[in-house]
Protein backbone atom coordinates (compact mmCIF):
# COMPACT_ATOMS: atom_id res chain seq x y z
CA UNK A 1 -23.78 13.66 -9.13
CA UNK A 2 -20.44 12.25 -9.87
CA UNK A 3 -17.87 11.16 -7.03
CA UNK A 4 -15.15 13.44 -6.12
CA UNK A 5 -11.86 12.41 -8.56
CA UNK A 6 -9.84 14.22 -5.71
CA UNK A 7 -11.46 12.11 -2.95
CA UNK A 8 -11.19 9.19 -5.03
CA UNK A 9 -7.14 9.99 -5.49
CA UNK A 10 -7.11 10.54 -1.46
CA UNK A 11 -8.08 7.22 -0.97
CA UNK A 12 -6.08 5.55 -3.15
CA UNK A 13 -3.07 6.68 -1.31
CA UNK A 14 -4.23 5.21 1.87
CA UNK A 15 -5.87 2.08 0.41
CA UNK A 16 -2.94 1.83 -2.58
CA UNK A 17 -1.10 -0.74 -1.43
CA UNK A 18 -3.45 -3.16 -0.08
CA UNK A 19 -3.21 -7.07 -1.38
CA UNK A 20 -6.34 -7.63 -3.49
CA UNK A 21 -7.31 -4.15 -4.07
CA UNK A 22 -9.77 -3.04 -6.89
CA UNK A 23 -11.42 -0.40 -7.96
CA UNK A 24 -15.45 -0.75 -9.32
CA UNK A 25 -18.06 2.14 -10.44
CA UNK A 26 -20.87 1.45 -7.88
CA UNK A 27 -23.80 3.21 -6.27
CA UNK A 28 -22.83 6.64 -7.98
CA UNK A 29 -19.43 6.68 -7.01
CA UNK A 30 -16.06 4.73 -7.04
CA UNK A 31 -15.93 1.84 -5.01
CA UNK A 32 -12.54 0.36 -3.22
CA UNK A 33 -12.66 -3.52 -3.24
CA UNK A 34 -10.60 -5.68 -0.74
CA UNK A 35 -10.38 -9.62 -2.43
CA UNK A 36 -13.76 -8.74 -3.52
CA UNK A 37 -15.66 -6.78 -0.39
CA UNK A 38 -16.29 -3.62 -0.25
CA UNK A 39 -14.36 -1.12 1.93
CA UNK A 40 -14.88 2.56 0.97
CA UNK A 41 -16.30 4.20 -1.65
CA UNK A 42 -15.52 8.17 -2.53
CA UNK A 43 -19.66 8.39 -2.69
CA UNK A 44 -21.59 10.18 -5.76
CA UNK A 45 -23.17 12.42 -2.66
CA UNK A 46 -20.06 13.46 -1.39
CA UNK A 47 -18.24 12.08 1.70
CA UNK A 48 -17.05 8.35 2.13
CA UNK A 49 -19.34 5.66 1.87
CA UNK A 50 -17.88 2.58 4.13
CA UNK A 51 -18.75 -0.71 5.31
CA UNK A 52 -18.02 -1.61 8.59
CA UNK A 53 -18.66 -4.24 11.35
CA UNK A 54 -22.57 -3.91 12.02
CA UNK A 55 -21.64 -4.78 15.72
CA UNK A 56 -19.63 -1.46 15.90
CA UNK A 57 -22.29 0.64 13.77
CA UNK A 58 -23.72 1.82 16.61
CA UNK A 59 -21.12 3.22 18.44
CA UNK A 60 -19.30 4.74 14.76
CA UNK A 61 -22.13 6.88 14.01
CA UNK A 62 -21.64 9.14 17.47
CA UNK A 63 -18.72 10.38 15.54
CA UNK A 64 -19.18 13.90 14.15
CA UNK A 65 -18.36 13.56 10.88
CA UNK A 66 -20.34 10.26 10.45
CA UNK A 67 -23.94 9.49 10.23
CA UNK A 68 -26.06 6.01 9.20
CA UNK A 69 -26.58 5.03 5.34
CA UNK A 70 -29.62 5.09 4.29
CA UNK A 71 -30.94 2.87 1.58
CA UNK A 72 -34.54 3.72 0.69
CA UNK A 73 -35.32 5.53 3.69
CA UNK A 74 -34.06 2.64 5.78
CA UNK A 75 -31.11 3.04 8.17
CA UNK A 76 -28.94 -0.25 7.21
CA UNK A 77 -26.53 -1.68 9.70
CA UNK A 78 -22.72 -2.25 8.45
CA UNK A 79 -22.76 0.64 6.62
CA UNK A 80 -21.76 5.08 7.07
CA UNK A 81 -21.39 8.07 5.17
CA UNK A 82 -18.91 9.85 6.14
CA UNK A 83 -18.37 13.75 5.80
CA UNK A 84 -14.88 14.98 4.52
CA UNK A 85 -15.57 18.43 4.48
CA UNK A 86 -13.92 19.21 7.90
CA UNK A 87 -12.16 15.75 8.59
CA UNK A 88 -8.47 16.18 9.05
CA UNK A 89 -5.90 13.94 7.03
CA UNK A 90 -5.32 11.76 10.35
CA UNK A 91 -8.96 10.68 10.87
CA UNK A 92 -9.84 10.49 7.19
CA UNK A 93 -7.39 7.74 7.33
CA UNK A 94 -8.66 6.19 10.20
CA UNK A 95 -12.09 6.14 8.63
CA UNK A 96 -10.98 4.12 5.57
CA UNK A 97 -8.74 1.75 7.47
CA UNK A 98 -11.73 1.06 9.53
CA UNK A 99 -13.34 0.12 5.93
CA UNK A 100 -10.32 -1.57 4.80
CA UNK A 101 -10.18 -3.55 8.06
CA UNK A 102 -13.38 -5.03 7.84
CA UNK A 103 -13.41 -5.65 4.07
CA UNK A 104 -10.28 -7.96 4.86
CA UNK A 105 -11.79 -9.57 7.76
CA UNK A 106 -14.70 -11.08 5.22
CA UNK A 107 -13.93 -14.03 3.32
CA UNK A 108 -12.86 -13.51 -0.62
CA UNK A 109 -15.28 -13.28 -3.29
């Protein structure tokens, strides 16, 4: 399945003006790059893909609209899907700044 053009585009005007931003075909979908890291990703299975703090994983997937990545049947820290389907404009941008937030915190590629 291909990622969602009009996620993709909803992204980019929340992530558009970061410092060091790219943009990279990865895991099925279109990646959002911060100096390098991964942030978000508008995912090739719908939804956001987005790394995050593995400390704070935990507590991120209680959300509703989140849940844990899976990766061969194995839950891995660090990382959520996220589903847009009923996620309001407010915390769909909360959700990528939390990707964009971490991605900055790690040190350039």
């Amino acid at each position: 399945m291909a990622y969602d053009e009009d996620l993709a585009n909803r992204i980019r005007e929340v992530v558009g003006r970061e410092k060091g931003l790219t943009e990279k075909r990865m895991f099925g979908g279109l990646a959002f790059l911060i100096n390098g890291n991964m942030a978000v990703s508008a995912s090739g299975k719908g939804g956001l893909m987005l790394r995050v703090d593995p400390a704070e994983t935990e507590t991120l997937v209680k959300e509703p609209a989140a849940r844990p990545f899976e990766m061969r049947g194995r839950e891995m820290d660090g990382w959520l899907r996220v589903d847009t389907d009923d996620v309001d404009d407010d915390a769909f941008t909360r959700w990528v700044r939390i990707g964009v937030t971490y991605a900055k915190s790690l040190p350039p590629k």
